[in-house]
Protein backbone atom coordinates (compact mmCIF):
# COMPACT_ATOMS: atom_id res chain seq x y z
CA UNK A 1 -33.03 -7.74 -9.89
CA UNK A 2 -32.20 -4.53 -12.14
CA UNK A 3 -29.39 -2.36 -10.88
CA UNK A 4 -30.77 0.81 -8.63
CA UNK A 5 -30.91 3.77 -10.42
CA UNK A 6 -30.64 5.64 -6.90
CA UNK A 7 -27.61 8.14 -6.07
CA UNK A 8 -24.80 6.28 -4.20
CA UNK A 9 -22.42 7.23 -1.47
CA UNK A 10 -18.62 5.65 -0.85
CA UNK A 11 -18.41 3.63 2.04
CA UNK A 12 -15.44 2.59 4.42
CA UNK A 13 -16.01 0.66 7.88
CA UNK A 14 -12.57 -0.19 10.03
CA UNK A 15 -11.97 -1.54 13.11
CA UNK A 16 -8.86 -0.60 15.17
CA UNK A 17 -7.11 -3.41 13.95
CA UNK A 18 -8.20 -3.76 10.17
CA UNK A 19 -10.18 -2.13 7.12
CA UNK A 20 -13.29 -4.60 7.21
CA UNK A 21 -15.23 -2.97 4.04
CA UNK A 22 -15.31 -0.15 1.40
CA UNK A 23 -17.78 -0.36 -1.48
CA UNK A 24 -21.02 1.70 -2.89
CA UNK A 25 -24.27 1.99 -0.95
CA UNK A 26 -27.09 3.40 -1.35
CA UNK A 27 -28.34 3.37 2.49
CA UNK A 28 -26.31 2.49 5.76
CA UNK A 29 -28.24 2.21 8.71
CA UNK A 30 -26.02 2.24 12.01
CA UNK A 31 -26.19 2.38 15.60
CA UNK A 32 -25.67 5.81 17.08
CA UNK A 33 -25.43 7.05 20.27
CA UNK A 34 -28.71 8.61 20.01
CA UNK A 35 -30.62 5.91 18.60
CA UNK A 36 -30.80 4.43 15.41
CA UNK A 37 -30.29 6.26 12.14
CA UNK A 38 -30.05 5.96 8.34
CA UNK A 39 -27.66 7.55 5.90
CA UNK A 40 -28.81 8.31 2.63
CA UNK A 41 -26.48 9.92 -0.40
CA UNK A 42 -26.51 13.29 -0.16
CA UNK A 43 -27.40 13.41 3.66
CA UNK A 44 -26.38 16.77 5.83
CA UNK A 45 -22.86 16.40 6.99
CA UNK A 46 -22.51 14.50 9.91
CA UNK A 47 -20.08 13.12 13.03
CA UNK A 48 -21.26 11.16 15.72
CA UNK A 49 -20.53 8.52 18.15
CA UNK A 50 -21.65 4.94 18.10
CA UNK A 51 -23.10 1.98 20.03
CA UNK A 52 -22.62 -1.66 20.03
CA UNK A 53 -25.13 -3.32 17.25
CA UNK A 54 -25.78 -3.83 13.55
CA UNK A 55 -24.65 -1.66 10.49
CA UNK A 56 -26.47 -2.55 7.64
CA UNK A 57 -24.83 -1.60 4.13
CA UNK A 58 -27.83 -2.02 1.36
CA UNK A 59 -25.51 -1.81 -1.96
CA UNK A 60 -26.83 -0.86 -5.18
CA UNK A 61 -27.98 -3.95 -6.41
CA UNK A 62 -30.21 -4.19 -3.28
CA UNK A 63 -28.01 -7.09 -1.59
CA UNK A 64 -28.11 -5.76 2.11
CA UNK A 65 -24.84 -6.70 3.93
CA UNK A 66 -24.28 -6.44 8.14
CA UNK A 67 -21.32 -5.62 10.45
CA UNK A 68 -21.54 -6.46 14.15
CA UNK A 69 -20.01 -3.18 15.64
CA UNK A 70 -18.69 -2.25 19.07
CA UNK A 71 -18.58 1.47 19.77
CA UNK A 72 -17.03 4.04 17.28
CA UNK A 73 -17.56 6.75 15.39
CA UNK A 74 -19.04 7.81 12.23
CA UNK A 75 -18.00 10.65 9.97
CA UNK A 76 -20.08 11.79 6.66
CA UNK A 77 -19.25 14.59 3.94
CA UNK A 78 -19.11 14.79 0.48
CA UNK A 79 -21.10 11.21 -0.03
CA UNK A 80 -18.10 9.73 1.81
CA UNK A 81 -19.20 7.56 5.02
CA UNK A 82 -16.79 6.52 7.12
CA UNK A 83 -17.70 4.12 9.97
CA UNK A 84 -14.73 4.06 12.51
CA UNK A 85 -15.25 1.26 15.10
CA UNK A 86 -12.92 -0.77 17.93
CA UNK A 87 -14.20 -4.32 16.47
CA UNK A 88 -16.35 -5.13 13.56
CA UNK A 89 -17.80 -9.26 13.25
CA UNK A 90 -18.60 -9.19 9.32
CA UNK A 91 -21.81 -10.70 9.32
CA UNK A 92 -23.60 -13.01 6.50
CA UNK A 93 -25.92 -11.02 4.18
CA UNK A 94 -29.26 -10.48 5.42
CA UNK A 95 -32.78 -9.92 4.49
CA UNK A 96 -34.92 -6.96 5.08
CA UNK A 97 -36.36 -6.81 8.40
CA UNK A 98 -34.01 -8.28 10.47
């Protein structure tokens, strides 16, 4: 697959204990406290709290990567996302849909 010509954002997700993963993305979909939602680069600026579930980090080459979360916080500005959570499970890489 070619690499995505789409704009990309800087990612960082930690857990209390650890960094767990910082790379390029071009979407992150997480689990916020009022439901799900998606950050794109560019997006408004942004800080809110998180639920337990699934992040999902699609990098630029389209490989989609997930992080079992437990509640956190996420902070956006500047195409920076950071994803701020008490535990993080690194999960396998998955396929669309899941």
């Amino acid at each position: 697959m070619a690499a995505s010509n789409k704009p990309t954002m800087k990612v960082n997700i930690v857990a209390a204990d650890r960094p767990v993963w910082s790379g390029e993305a071009t979407m992150v979909s997480l689990p916020a406290s009022e439901g799900s939602m998606g950050i794109l680069a560019d997006h408004e600026p942004v800080l809110t709290a998180t639920n337990d579930g699934l992040v999902k980090v699609t990098e630029p080459s389209g490989n989609v990567l997930g992080f079992k979360v437990t509640d956190g916080f996420i902070s956006f500005d500047s195409n920076k996302l950071t994803v701020a959570v008490e535990t993080c499970e690194e999960a396998k890489s998955i396929t669309e849909g899941e």
